[in-house]
N, C-alpha and C. Protein backbone atom coordinates (compact mmCIF):
# COMPACT_ATOMS: atom_id res chain seq x y z
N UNK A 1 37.75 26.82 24.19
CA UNK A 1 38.08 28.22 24.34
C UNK A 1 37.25 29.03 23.34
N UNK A 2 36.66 29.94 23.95
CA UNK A 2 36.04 30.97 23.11
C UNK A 2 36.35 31.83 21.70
N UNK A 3 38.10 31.80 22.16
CA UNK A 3 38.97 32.21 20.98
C UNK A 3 39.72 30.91 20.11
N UNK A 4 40.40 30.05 20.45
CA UNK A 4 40.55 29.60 19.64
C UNK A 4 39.98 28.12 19.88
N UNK A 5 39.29 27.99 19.98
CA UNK A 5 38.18 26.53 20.30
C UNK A 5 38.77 25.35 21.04
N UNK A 6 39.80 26.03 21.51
CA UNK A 6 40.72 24.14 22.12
C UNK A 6 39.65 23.95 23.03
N UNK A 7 39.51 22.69 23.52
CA UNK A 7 38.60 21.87 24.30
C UNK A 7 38.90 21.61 25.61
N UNK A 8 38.35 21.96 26.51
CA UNK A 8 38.91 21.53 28.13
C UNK A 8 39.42 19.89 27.97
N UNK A 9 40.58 20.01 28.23
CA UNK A 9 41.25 18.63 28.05
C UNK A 9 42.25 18.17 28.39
N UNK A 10 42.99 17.45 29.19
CA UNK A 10 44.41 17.62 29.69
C UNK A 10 45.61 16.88 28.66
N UNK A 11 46.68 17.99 28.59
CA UNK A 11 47.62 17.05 27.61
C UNK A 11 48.74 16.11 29.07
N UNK A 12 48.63 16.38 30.03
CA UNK A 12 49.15 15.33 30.83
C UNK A 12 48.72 15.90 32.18
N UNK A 13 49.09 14.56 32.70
CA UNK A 13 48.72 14.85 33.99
C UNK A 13 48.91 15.52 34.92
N UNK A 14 50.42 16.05 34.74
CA UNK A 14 50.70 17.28 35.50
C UNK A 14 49.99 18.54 35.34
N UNK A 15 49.76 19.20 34.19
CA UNK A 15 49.62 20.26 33.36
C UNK A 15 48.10 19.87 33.05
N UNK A 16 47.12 20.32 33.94
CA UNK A 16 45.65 19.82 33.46
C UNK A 16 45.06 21.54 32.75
N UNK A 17 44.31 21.40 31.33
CA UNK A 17 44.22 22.01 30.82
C UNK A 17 42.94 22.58 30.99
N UNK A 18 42.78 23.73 31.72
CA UNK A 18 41.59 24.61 32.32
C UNK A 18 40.96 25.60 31.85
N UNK A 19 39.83 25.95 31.44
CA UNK A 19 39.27 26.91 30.71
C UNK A 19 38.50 27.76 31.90
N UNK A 20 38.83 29.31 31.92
CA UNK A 20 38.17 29.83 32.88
C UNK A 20 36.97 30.73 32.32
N UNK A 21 36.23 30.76 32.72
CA UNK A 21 34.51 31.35 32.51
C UNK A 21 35.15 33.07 32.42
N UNK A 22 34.05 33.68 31.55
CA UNK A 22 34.09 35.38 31.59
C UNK A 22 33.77 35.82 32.73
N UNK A 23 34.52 36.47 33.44
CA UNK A 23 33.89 36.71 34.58
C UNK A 23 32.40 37.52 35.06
N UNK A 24 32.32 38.16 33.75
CA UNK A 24 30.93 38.79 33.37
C UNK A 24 29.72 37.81 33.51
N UNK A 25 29.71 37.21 32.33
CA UNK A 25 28.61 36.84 31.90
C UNK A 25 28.66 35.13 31.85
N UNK A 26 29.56 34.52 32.11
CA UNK A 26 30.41 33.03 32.25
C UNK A 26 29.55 32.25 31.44
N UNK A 27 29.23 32.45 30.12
CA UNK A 27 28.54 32.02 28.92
C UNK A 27 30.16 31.44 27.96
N UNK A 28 31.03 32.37 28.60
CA UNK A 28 32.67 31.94 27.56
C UNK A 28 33.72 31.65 28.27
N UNK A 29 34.79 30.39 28.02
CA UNK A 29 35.63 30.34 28.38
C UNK A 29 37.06 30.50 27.29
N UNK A 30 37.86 31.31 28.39
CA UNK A 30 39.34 31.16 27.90
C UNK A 30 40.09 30.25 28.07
N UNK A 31 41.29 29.59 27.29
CA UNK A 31 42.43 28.93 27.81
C UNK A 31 43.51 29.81 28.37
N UNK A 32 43.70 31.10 28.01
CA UNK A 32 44.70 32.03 28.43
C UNK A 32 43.87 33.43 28.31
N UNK A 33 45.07 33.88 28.80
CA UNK A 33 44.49 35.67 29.20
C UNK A 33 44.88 36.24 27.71
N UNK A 34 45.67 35.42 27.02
CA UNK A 34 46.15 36.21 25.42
C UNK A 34 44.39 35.94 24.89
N UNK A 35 44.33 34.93 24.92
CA UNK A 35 43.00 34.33 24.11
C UNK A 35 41.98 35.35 24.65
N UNK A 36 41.73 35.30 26.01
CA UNK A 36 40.64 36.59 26.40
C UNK A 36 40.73 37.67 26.10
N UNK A 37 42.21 38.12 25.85
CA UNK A 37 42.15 39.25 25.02
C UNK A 37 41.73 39.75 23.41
N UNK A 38 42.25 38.49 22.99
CA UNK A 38 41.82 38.73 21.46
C UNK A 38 40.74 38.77 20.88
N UNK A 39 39.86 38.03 21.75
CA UNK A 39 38.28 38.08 22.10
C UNK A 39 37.52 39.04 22.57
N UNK A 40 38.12 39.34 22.97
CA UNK A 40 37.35 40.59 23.65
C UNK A 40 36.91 41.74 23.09
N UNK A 41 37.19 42.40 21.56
CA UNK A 41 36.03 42.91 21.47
C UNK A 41 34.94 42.57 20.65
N UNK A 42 35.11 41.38 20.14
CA UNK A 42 33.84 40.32 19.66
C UNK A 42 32.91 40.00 20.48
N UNK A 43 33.88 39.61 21.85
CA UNK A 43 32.63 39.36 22.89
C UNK A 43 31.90 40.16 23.62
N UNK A 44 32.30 41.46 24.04
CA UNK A 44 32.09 43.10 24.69
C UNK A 44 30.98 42.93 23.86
N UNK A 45 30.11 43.33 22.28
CA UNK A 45 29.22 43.37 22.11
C UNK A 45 28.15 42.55 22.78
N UNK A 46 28.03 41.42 23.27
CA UNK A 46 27.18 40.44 23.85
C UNK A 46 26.86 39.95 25.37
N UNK A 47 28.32 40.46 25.81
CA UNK A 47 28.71 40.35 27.53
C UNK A 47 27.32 40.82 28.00
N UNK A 48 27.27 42.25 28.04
CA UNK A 48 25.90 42.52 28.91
C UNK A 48 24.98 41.79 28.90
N UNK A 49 24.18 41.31 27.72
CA UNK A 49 23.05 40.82 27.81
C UNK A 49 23.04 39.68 28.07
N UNK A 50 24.00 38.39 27.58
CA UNK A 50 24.60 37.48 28.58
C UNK A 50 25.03 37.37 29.95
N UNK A 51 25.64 38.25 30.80
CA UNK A 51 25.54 38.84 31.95
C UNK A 51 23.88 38.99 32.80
N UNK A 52 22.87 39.37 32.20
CA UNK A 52 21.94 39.74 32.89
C UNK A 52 21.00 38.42 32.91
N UNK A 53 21.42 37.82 31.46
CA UNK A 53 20.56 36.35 32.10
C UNK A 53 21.44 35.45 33.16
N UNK A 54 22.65 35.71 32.74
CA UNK A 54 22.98 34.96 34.03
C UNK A 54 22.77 35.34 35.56
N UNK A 55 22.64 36.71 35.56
CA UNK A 55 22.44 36.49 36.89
C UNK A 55 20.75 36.15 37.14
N UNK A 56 20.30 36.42 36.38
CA UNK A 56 18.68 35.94 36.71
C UNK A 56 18.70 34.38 37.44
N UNK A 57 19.32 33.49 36.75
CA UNK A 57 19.70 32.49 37.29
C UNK A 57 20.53 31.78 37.76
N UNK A 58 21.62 32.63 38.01
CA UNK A 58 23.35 32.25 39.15
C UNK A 58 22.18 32.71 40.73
N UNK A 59 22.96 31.14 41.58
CA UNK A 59 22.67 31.61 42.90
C UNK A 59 23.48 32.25 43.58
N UNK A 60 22.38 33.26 45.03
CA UNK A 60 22.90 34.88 44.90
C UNK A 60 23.95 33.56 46.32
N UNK A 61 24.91 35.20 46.40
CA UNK A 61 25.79 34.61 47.18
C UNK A 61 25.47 35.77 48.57
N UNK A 62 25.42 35.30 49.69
CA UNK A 62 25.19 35.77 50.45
C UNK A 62 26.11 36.14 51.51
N UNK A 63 26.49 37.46 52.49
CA UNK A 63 27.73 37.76 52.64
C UNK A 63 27.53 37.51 54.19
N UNK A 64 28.28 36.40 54.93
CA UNK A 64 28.06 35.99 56.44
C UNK A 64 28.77 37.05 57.22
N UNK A 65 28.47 37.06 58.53
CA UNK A 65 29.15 37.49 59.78
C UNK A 65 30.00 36.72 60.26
N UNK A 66 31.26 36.40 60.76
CA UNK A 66 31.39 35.85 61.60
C UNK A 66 31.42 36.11 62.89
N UNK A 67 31.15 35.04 63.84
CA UNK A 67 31.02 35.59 65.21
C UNK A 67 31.63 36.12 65.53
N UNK A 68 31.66 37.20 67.06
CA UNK A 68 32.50 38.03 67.67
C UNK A 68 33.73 36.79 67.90
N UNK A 69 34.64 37.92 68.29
CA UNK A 69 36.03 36.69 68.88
C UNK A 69 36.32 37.32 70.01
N UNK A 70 35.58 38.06 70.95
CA UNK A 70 35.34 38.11 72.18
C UNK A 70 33.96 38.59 72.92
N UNK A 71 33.44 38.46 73.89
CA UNK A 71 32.14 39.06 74.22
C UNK A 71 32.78 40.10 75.21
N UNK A 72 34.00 40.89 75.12
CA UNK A 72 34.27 41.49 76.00
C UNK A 72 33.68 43.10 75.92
N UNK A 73 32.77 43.75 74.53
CA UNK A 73 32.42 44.55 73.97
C UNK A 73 30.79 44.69 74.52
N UNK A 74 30.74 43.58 74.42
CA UNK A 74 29.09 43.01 75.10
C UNK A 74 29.04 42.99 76.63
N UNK A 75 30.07 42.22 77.34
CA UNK A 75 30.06 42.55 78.20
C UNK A 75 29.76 43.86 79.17
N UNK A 76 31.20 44.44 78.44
CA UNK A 76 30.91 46.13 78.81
C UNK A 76 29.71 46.87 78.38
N UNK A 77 28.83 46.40 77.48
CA UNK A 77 27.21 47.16 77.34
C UNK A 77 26.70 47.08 78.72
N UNK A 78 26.89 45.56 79.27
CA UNK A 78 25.86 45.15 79.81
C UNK A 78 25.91 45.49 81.24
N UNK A 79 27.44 45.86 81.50
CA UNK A 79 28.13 46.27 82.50
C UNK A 79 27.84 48.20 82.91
N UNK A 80 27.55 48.39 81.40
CA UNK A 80 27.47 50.06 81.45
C UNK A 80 25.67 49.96 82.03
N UNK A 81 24.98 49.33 81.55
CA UNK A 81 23.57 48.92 81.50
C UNK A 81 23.19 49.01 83.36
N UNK A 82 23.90 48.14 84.17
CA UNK A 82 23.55 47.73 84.82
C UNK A 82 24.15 49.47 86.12
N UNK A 83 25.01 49.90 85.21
CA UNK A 83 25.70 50.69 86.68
C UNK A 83 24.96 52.41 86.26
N UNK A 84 24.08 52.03 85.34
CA UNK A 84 23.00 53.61 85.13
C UNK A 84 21.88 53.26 85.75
């Protein structure tokens, strides 16, 4: 953890112990949202410029279509198409 250094590590198996990335600049992780807070304005000085290298090299995410869920829209083009 960024704030208080615990180590991604599980104390049992139920309860697996997860550190989540800054959502900024994901150079830091928290164990809790207290911890991200207390951090936070130590880390606010650095976020941006950490932020901009990361995205130089985070892959981009690209936003899909999914297909129609009817061609009944198409249809009727093709239907208007044909009766001009």
């Amino acid at each position: 953890c960024g704030n208080c250094n615990k180590a991604e590590t599980s104390t049992s198996e139920d309860e697996p112990s997860i550190l989540k990335p800054c959502t900024m600049c994901h150079s830091v992780s928290y164990c809790s949202r207290d911890c991200k807070k207390s951090h936070a304005k130590k880390h606010k000085k650095v976020c941006a410029g950490l932020a901009q290298e990361y995205a130089k090299t985070a892959p981009v995410k690209m936003a899909s279509r999914a297909p129609p869920k009817s061609d009944t829209f198409r249809g009727g083009l093709q239907k208007w198409q044909f009766d001009t």
